[in-house]
Every structure is written in structure tokens, then in C-alpha cells.
Protein backbone atom coordinates (compact mmCIF):
# COMPACT_ATOMS: atom_id res chain seq x y z
CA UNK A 1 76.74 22.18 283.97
CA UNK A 2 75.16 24.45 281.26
CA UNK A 3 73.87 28.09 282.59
CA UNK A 4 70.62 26.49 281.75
CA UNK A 5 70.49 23.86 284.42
CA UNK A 6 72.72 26.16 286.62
CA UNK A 7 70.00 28.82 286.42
CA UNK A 8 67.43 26.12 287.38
CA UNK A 9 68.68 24.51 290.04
CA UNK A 10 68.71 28.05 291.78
CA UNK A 11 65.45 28.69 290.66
CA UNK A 12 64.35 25.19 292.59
CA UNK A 13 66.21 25.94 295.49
CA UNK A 14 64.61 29.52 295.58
CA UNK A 15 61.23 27.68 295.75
CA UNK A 16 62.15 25.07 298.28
CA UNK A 17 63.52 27.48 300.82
CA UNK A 18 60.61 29.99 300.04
CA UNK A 19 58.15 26.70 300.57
CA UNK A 20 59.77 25.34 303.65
CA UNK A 21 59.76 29.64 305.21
CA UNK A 22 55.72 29.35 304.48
CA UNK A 23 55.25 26.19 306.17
CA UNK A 24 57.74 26.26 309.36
CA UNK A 25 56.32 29.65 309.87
CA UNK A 26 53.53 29.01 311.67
CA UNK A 27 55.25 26.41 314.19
CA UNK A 28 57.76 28.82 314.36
CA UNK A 29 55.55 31.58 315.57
CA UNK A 30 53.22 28.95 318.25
CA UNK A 31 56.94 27.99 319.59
CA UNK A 32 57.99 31.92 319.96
CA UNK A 33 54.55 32.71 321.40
CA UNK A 34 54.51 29.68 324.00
CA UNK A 35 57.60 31.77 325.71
CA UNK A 36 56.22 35.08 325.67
CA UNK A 37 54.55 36.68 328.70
CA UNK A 38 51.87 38.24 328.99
CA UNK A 39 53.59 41.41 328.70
CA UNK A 40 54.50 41.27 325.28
CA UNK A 41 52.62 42.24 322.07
CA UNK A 42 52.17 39.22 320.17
CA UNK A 43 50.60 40.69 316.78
CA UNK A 44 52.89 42.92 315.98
CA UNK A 45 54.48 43.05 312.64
CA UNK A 46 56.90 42.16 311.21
CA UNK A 47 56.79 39.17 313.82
CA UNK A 48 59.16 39.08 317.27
CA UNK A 49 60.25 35.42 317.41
CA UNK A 50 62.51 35.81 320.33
CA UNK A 51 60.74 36.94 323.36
CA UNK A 52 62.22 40.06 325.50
CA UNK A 53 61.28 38.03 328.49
CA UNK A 54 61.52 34.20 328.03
CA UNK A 55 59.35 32.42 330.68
CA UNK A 56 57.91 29.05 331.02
CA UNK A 57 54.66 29.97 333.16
CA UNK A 58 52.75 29.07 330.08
CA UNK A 59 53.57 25.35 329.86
CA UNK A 60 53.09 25.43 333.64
CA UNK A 61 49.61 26.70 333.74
CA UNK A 62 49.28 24.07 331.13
CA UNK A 63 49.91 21.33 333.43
CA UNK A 64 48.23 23.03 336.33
CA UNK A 65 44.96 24.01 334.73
CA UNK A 66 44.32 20.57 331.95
CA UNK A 67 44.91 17.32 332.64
CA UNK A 68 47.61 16.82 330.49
CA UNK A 69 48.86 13.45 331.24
CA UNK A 70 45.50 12.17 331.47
CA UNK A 71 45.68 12.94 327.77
CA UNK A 72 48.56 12.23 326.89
CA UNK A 73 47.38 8.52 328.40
CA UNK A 74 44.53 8.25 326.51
CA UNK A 75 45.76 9.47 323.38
CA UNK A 76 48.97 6.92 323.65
CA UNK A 77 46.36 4.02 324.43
CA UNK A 78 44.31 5.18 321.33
CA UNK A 79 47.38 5.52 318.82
CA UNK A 80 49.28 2.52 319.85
CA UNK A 81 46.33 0.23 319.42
CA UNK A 82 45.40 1.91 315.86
CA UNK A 83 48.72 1.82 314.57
CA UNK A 84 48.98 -2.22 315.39
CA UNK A 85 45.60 -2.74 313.58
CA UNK A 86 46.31 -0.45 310.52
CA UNK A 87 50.04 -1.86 310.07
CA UNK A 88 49.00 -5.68 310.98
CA UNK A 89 45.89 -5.77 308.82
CA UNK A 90 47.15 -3.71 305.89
CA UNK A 91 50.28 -5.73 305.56
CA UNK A 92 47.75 -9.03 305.61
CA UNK A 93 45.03 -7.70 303.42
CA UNK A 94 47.64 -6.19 300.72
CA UNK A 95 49.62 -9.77 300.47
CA UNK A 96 47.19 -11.73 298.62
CA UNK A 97 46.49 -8.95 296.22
CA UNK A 98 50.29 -8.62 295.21
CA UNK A 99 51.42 -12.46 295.93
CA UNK A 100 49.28 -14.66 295.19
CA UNK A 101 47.65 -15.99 292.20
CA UNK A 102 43.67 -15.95 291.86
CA UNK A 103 41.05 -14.94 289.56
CA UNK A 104 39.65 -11.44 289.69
CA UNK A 105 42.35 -10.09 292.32
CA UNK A 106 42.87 -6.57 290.06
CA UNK A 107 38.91 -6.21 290.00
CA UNK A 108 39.02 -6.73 293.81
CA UNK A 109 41.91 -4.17 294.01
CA UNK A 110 40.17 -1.45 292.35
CA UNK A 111 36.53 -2.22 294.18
CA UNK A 112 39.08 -1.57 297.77
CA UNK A 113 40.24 1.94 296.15
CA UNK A 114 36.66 3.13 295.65
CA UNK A 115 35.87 4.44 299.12
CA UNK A 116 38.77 6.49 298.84
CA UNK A 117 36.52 8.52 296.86
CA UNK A 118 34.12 9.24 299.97
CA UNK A 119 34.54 11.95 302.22
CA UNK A 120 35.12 10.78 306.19
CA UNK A 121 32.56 13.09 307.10
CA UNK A 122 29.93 11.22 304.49
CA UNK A 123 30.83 7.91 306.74
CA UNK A 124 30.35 9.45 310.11
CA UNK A 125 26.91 8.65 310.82
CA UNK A 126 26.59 4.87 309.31
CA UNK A 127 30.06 4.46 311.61
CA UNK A 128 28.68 5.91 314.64
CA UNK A 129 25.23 3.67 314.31
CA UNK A 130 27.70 0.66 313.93
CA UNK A 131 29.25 1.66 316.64
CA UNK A 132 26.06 1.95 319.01
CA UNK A 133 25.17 -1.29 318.06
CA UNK A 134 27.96 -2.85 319.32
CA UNK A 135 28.01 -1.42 322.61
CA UNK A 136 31.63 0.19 322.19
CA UNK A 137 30.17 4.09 322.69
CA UNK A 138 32.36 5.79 325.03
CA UNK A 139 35.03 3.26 324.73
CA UNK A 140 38.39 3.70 323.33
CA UNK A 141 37.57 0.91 320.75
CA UNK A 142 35.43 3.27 319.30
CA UNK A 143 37.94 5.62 318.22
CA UNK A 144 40.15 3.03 316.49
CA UNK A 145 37.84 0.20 314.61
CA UNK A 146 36.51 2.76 311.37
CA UNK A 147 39.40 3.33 310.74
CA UNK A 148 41.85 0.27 311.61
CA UNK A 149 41.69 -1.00 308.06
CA UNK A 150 43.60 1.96 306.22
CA UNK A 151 42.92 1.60 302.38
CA UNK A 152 46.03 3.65 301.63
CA UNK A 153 48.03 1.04 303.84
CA UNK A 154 46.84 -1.44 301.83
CA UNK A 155 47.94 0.11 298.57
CA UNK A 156 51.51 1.09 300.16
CA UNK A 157 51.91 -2.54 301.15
CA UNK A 158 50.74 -3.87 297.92
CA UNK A 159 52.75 -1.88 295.83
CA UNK A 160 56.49 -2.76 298.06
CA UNK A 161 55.46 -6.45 297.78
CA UNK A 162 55.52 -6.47 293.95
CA UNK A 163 58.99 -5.25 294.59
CA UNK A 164 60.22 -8.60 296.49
CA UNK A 165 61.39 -11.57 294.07
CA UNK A 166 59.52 -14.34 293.44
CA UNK A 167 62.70 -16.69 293.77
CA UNK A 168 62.57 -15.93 297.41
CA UNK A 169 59.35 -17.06 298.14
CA UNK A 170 59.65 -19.86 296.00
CA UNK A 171 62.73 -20.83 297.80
CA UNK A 172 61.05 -20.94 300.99
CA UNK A 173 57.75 -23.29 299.80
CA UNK A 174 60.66 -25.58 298.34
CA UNK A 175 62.17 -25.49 301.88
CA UNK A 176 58.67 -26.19 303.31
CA UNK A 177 57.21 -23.17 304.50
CA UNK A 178 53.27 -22.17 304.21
CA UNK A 179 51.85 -19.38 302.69
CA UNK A 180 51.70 -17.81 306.30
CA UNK A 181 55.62 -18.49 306.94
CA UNK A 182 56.54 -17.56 303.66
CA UNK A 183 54.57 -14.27 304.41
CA UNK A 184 55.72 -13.81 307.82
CA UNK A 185 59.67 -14.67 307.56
CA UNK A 186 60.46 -13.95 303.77
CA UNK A 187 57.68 -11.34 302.41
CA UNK A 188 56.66 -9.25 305.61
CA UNK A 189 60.29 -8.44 306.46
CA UNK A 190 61.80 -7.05 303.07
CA UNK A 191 59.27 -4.51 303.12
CA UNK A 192 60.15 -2.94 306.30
CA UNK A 193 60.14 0.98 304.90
CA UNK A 194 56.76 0.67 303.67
CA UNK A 195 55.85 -0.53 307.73
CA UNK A 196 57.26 2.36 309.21
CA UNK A 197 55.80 4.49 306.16
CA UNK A 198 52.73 3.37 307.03
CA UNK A 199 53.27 3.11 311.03
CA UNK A 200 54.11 7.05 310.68
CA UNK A 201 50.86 8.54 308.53
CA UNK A 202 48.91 5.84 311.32
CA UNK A 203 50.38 7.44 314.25
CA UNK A 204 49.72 11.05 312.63
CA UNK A 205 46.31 10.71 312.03
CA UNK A 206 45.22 9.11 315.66
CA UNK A 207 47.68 11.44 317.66
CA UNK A 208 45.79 14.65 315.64
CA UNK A 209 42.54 13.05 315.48
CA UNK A 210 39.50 15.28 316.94
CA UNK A 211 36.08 14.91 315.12
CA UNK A 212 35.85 11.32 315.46
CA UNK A 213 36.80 11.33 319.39
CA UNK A 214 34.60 13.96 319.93
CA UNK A 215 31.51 12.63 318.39
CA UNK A 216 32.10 8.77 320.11
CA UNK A 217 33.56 9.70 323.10
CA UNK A 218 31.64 11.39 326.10
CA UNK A 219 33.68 10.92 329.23
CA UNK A 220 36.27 14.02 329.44
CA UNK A 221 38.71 11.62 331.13
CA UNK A 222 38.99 9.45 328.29
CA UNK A 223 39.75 12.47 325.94
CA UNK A 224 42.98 12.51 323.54
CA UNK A 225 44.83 15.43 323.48
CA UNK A 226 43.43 16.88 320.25
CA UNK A 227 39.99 17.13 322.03
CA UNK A 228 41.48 18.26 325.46
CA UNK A 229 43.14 21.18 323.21
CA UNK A 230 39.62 22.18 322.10
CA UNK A 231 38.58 22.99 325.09
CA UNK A 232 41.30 25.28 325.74
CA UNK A 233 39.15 28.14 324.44
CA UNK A 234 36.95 28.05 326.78
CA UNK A 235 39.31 27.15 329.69
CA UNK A 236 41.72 29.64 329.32
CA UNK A 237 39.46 32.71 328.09
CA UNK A 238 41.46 32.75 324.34
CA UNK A 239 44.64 33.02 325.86
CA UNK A 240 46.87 32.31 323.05
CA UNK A 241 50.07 31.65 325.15
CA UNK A 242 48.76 29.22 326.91
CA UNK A 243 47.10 27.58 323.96
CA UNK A 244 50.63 27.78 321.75
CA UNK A 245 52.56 26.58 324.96
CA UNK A 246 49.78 23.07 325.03
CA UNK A 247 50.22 22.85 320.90
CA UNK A 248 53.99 22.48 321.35
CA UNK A 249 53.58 19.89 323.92
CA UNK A 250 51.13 18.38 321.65
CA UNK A 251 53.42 18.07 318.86
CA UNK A 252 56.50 16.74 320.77
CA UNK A 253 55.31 13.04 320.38
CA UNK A 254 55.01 13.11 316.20
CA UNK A 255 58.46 15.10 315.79
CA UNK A 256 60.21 12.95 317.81
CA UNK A 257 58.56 10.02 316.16
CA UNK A 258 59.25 11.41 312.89
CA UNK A 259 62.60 11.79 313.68
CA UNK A 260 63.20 8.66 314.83
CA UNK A 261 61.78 7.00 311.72
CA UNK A 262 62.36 9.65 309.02
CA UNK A 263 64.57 7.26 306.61
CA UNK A 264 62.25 4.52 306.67
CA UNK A 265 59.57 7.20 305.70
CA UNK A 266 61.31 8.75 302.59
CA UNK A 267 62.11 4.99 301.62
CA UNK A 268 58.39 3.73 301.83
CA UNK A 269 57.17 6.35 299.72
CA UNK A 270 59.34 6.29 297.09
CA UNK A 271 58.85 2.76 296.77
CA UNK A 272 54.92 3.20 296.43
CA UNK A 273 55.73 5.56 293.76
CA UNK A 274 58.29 3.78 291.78
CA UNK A 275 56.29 0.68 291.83
């Protein structure tokens, strides 16, 4: 290696670390906090991030004083259903577009990507009418159906099917399959990273959703955990232990998720951006 691309390869390394410092920070300081009691100064700087006095009385109080699992419940119930309609209907909505054959399919593409261009909050109140009309207000339905057809899920799944050989499908319809088997055994299968890509920024956005809930949902016992966590303010008087202690619970679920399905992750969205 020349000094050149020695000298740069430090240089990007020196901006990673200093990147992934500025982001793990603040989880770093919410996990410290969670442990501290109430003893301990938690403003001071530079920061403590190893309590004098470890204790777990925060979580506890947690548990004691917010109906945690009740949460945790809803906001399973709430997830789980949106991420089988985003990944279901985004993997059937993006085949045609990047399989099949018929006039006018780019055009259609493009007209699909224009929402993208409109702020959530500008569709709030049309959704929320919608959503009156059809009697699902105050329903868990009513958190998932705006948004169970995900327009970037349908451009992730679009762009790993142009990846897949033709031969193979065209194997299969010589074998006798339909369109629907060819789709379901051949097609849907080979693009399993894009899925889980997709299965992960799904589960994401319903685990930390909270404006949406809060606006369609009016019964505190059907609450996900985002919108429990808002009320810890009033709840626990600001107590920032407390609140740090429920945020760590709160994020449990997504890193272990993450974790779990990490590879498939990096895979999908390299993919999308190759193709």
C-alpha cells in the first residue's frame, strides 16, 4: 500500500470510530443512568458511566408503577401483524413490476414512488377520516392498515427480483407451474435478504411508532410501548432514572431482533443498491 491510501484508510477509520462514539453515546448514557440511584449526580461532566452504587430499583418501579407487559402485548400484537402485511404485500405488489411483462409497468413504478415525496404528517388527517369510516377507531387495525403497504418495501423487493434469472422461472412454467407457483417456490425464496431487510425497518417503525397510536387509539390498555413511555413524564414527576431504566427495556426487543437478523440486513441493502 502507498502512504497515500495508508494515510486514508486511518483517516476513515478515525471517522468511523469518532461516528459510532457520537451515536452509541446517548444509549450508552440512558443504560448508565437506568443503574444509578437516586443518590448520584447524573449531569455531571465529563459523564460517570459506571454508577458508584449499581441498583435495579429503577426497572422495578418500572414494572410496579406502568403496565409494562400490557404494552409490551399490545405493541407485539401491533408489530407482528404490520410486519406480515408490509413483507406479504410488498413482496406481491413489487413482483409484477420486476417479472412480468406489460405495457406501462415503469410509468406505474414511478406513479408508486411519488407519495414518497409527502410528509406522514400531511396524510394524517385523510388516514384518520378513513379510518372513522370504517369503524376500526380504537382498534389495533387502526394502527397497522396506513401503513401496511410500505412503498420502500416495494422498491427493495423490486429491485432483488431483477437480480433472480430468468432461466429459473422459465424452467419452472416449462415444468408447469403458474405465475403464483413460480412466484411462490422459485422467485419469493431467492430473495430472502431483501425479506428480512424489509421485515427489520417494518418491525422498527411499529415497535417505535407513537404519533399514529396516539392519535387512533384511545383506550390506555391498548397502548404500545412508545405511547406508554410518553406518559412517563407525567407518571413519574421527570424522573429520568426511571424513564432511562423503561427506554432500555423498550429497546431490548429491536436489538435482539437486529441481532438475530443482522446478515440478512446488510445483504438486502446492498442488493437494493447494487441493483
Amino acid at each position: 500500500m502507498t502512504m497515500k491510501k495508508i494515510i486514508r484508510v486511518i483517516l476513515s477509520y478515525i471517522i468511523l470510530i469518532a461516528l459510532g462514539i457520537f451515536f452509541t453515546f446517548p444509549f450508552i448514557w440512558v443504560l448508565s443512568t437506568s443503574f444509578k440511584g437516586p443518590g448520584e449526580n447524573l449531569f455531571t461532566w465529563p459523564p460517570k458511566f459506571i454508577p458508584q452504587n449499581p441498583t435495579l430499583e429503577n426497572y422495578v418501579t418500572v414494572f410496579r408503577k406502568v403496565p409494562m407487559i400490557r404494552y409490551f402485548l399490545n405493541t407485539i400484537i401491533i408489530t407482528s401483524l404490520g410486519v406480515i402485511f408490509q413483507v406479504i404485500l410488498a413482496a406481491l405488489a413489487a413482483y409484477p413490476l420486476a417479472r412480468l411483462e406489460w405495457k406501462g409497468k415503469d410509468l406505474v413504478f414511478k406513479f408508486i414512488l411519488l407519495p414518497l415525496l409527502i410528509p406522514m404528517e400531511g396524510a394524517l388527517i385523510v388516514n384518520f377520516i378513513t379510518i372513522l369510516k370504517m369503524g376500526l377507531y380504537d382498534r389495533y387495525l387502526a394502527v397497522v392498515l396506513p401503513s401496511a403497504v410500505s412503498i420502500f418495501g416495494i422498491f427493495l423487493m423490486r429491485q432483488h427480483y431483477l437480480s433472480v434469472p430468468a432461466e429459473l422461472e422459465d424452467a419452472a412454467r416449462i415444468d408447469g407451474c403458474n405465475e403464483f407457483q413460480v412466484f411462490w417456490k422459485i422467485t419469493f425464496p431467492l430473495v430472502r435478504p431483501a425479506t428480512a431487510a424489509l421485515a427489520i425497518f417494518a418491525f422498527t417503525a411499529y415497535w417505535n411508532s407513537l404519533l399514529w397510536p396516539l392519535i387512533v387509539l384511545r383506550t390506555p390498555t391498548k397502548y404500545p410501548i412508545q405511547v406508554g413511555l410518553s406518559q412517563l413524564s407525567s407518571t413519574f414527576e421527570p424522573n429520568f432514572r426511571t424513564a432511562s431504566a423503561a427506554m432500555v427495556i423498550a429497546m431490548i426487543p429491536i436489538l435482539t431482533f437486529f441481532y438475530l437478523t443482522q446478515r440478512y440486513f446488510i445483504e438486502g441493502y446492498k442488493g437494493a443498491i447494487i441493483e
